[in-house]
Protein backbone atom coordinates (compact mmCIF):
# COMPACT_ATOMS: atom_id res chain seq x y z
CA UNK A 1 -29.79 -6.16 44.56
CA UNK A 2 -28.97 -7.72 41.00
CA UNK A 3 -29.95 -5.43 38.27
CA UNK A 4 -32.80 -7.27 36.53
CA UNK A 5 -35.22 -5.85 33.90
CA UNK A 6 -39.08 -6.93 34.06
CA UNK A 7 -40.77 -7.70 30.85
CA UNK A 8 -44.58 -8.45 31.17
CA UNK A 9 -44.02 -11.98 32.54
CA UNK A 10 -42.06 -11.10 35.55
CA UNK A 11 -44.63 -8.12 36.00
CA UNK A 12 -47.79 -10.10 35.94
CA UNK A 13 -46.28 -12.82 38.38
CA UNK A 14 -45.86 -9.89 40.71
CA UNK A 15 -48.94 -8.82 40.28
CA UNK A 16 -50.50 -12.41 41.27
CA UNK A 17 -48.16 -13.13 44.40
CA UNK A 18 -48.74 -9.09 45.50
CA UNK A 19 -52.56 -10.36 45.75
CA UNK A 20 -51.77 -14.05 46.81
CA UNK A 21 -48.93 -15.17 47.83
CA UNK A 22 -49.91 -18.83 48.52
CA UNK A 23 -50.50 -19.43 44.82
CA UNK A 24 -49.42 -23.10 43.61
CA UNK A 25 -46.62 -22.77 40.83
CA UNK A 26 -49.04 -24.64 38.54
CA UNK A 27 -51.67 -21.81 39.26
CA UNK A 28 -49.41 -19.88 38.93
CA UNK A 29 -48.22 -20.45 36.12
CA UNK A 30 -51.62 -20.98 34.42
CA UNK A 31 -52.38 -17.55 34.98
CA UNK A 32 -49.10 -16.16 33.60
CA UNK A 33 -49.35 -18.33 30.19
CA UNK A 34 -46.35 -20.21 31.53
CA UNK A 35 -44.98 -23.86 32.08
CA UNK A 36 -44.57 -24.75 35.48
CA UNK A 37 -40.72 -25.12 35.14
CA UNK A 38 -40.29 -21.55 33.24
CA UNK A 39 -42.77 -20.11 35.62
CA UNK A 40 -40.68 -21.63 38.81
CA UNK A 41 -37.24 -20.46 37.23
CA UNK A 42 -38.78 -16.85 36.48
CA UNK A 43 -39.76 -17.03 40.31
CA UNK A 44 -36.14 -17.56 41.22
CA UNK A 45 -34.60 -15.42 39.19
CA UNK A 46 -36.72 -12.79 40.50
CA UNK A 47 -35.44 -13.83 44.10
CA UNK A 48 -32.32 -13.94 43.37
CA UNK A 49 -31.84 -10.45 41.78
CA UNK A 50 -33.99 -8.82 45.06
CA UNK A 51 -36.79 -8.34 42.98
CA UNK A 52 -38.82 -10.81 45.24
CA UNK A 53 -37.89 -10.27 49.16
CA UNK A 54 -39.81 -12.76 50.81
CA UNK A 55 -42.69 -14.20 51.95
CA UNK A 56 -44.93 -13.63 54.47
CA UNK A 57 -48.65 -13.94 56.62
CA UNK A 58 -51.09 -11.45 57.17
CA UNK A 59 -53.17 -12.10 60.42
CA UNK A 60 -55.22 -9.89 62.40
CA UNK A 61 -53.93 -8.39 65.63
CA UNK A 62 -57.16 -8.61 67.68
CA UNK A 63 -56.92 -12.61 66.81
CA UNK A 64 -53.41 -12.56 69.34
CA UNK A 65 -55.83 -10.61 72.06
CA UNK A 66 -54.95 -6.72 72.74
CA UNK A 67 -52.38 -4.99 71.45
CA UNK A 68 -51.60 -1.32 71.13
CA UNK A 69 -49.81 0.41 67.48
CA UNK A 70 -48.59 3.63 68.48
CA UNK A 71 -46.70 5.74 65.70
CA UNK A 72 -43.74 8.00 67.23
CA UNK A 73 -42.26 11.10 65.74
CA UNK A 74 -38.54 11.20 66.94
CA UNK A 75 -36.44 14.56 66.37
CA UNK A 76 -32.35 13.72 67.09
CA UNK A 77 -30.38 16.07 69.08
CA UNK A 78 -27.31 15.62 66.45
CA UNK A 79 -27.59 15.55 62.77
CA UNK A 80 -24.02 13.62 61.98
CA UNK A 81 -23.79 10.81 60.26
CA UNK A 82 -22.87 8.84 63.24
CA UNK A 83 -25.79 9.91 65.04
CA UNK A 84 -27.81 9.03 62.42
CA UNK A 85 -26.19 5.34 62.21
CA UNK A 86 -26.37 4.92 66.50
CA UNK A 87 -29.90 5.54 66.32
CA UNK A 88 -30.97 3.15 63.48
CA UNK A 89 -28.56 0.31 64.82
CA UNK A 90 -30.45 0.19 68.03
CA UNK A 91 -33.79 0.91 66.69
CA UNK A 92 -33.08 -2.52 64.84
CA UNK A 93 -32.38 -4.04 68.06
CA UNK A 94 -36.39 -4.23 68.98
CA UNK A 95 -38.73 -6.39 67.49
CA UNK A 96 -41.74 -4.32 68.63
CA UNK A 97 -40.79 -1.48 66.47
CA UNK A 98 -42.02 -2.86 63.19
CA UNK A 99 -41.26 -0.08 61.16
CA UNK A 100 -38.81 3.07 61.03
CA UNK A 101 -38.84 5.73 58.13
CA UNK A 102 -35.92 8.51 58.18
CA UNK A 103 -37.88 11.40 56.58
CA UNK A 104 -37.06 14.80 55.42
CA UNK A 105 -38.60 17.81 57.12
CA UNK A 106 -39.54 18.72 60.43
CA UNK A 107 -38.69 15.62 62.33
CA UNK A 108 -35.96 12.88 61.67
CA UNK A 109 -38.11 9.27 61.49
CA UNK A 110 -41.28 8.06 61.75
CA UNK A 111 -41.80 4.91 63.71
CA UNK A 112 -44.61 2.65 64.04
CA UNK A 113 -44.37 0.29 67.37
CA UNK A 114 -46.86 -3.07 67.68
CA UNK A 115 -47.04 -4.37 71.18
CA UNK A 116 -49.00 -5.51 74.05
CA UNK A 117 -50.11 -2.60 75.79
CA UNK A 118 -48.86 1.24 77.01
CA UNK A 119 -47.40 0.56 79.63
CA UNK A 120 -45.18 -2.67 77.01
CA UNK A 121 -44.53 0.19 74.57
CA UNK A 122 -43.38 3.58 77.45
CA UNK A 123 -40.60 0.18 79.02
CA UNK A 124 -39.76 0.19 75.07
CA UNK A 125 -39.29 3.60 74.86
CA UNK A 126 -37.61 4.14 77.96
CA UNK A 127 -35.15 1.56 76.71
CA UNK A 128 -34.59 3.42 73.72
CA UNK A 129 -33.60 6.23 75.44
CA UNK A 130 -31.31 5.23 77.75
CA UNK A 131 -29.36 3.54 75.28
CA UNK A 132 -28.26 6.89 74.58
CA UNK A 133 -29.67 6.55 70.89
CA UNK A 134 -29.45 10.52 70.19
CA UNK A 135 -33.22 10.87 70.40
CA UNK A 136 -33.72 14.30 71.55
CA UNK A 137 -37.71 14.38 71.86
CA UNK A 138 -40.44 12.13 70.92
CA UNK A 139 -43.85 12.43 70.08
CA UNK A 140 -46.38 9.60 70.52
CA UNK A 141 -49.42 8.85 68.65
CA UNK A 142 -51.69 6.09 69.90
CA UNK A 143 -53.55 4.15 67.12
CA UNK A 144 -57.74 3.94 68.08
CA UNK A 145 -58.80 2.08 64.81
CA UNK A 146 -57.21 0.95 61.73
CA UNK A 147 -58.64 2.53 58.53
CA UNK A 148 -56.93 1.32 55.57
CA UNK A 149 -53.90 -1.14 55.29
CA UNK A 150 -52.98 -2.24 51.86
CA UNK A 151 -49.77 -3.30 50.02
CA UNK A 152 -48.31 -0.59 47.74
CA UNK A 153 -50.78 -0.31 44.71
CA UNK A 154 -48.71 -2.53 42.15
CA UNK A 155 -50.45 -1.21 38.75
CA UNK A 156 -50.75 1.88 39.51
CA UNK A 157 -46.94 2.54 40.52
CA UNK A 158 -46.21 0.62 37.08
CA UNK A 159 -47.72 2.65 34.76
CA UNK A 160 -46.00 5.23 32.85
């Protein structure tokens, strides 16, 4: 990522694509104070630096028919560097694991796994283990009901 400074600009067109991505650039750039040109070239500067890293839907899960999240706590049997890097390189491997956090503490990541049903995400695991990714235990915890998912609370991380 590009070093890049915000000023307010770049801030408040964050602010309106974190709510709504889809904005037009003349929206856009109505709401920012901005011609449509500046407003586009701000947009790609902030792209280009890494500020911006995509694009992307939100949908509902029960709209694709059922599905299971299940979040897994995985302690490593090794703490090297290598083991470290053979576990994340084939966690990245499977598109059902839609996110992994290394963490500091008791266990070594947190993952979250989206997919059709148990028996879809225990093949998954399976997988994962004999891949011989250094996982030395694993602890599953089946999602019942979402509660609360939100993006990152823009103003409040930006205020000093």
């Amino acid at each position: 990522m590009k070093s890049h400074r915000l000023d307010k600009i770049d801030l408040s067109i964050l602010a309106a694509l974190v709510k709504n991505g889809r904005l037009s650039k003349s929206e856009l750039a109505r709401r920012t104070g901005l011609g449509t040109t500046s407003c586009w070239e701000r947009i790609q500067r902030l792209e280009e630096a890494g500020v911006i890293t995509g694009y992307r839907a939100e949908f509902s899960l029960k709209a694709l028919g059922p599905t299971v999240t299940v979040f897994v706590m995985i302690e490593l049997g090794e703490h090297r560097a290598q083991d470290f890097d053979q576990f994340e390189r084939e966690i990245a491997k499977h598109d059902e694991i839609t996110g992994c956090w290394a963490l500091g503490g008791g266990y070594d990541y947190l993952m979250q796994v989206v997919t059709r049903d148990i028996e879809t995400y225990q093949l998954l695991i399976d997988n994962v283990l004999e891949q011989r990714a250094g996982v030395k235990r694993y602890f599953s915890y089946i999602v019942t009901k979402p509660v609360k998912d939100a993006p990152p609370p823009f103003e409040i991380l930006l205020q000093k």
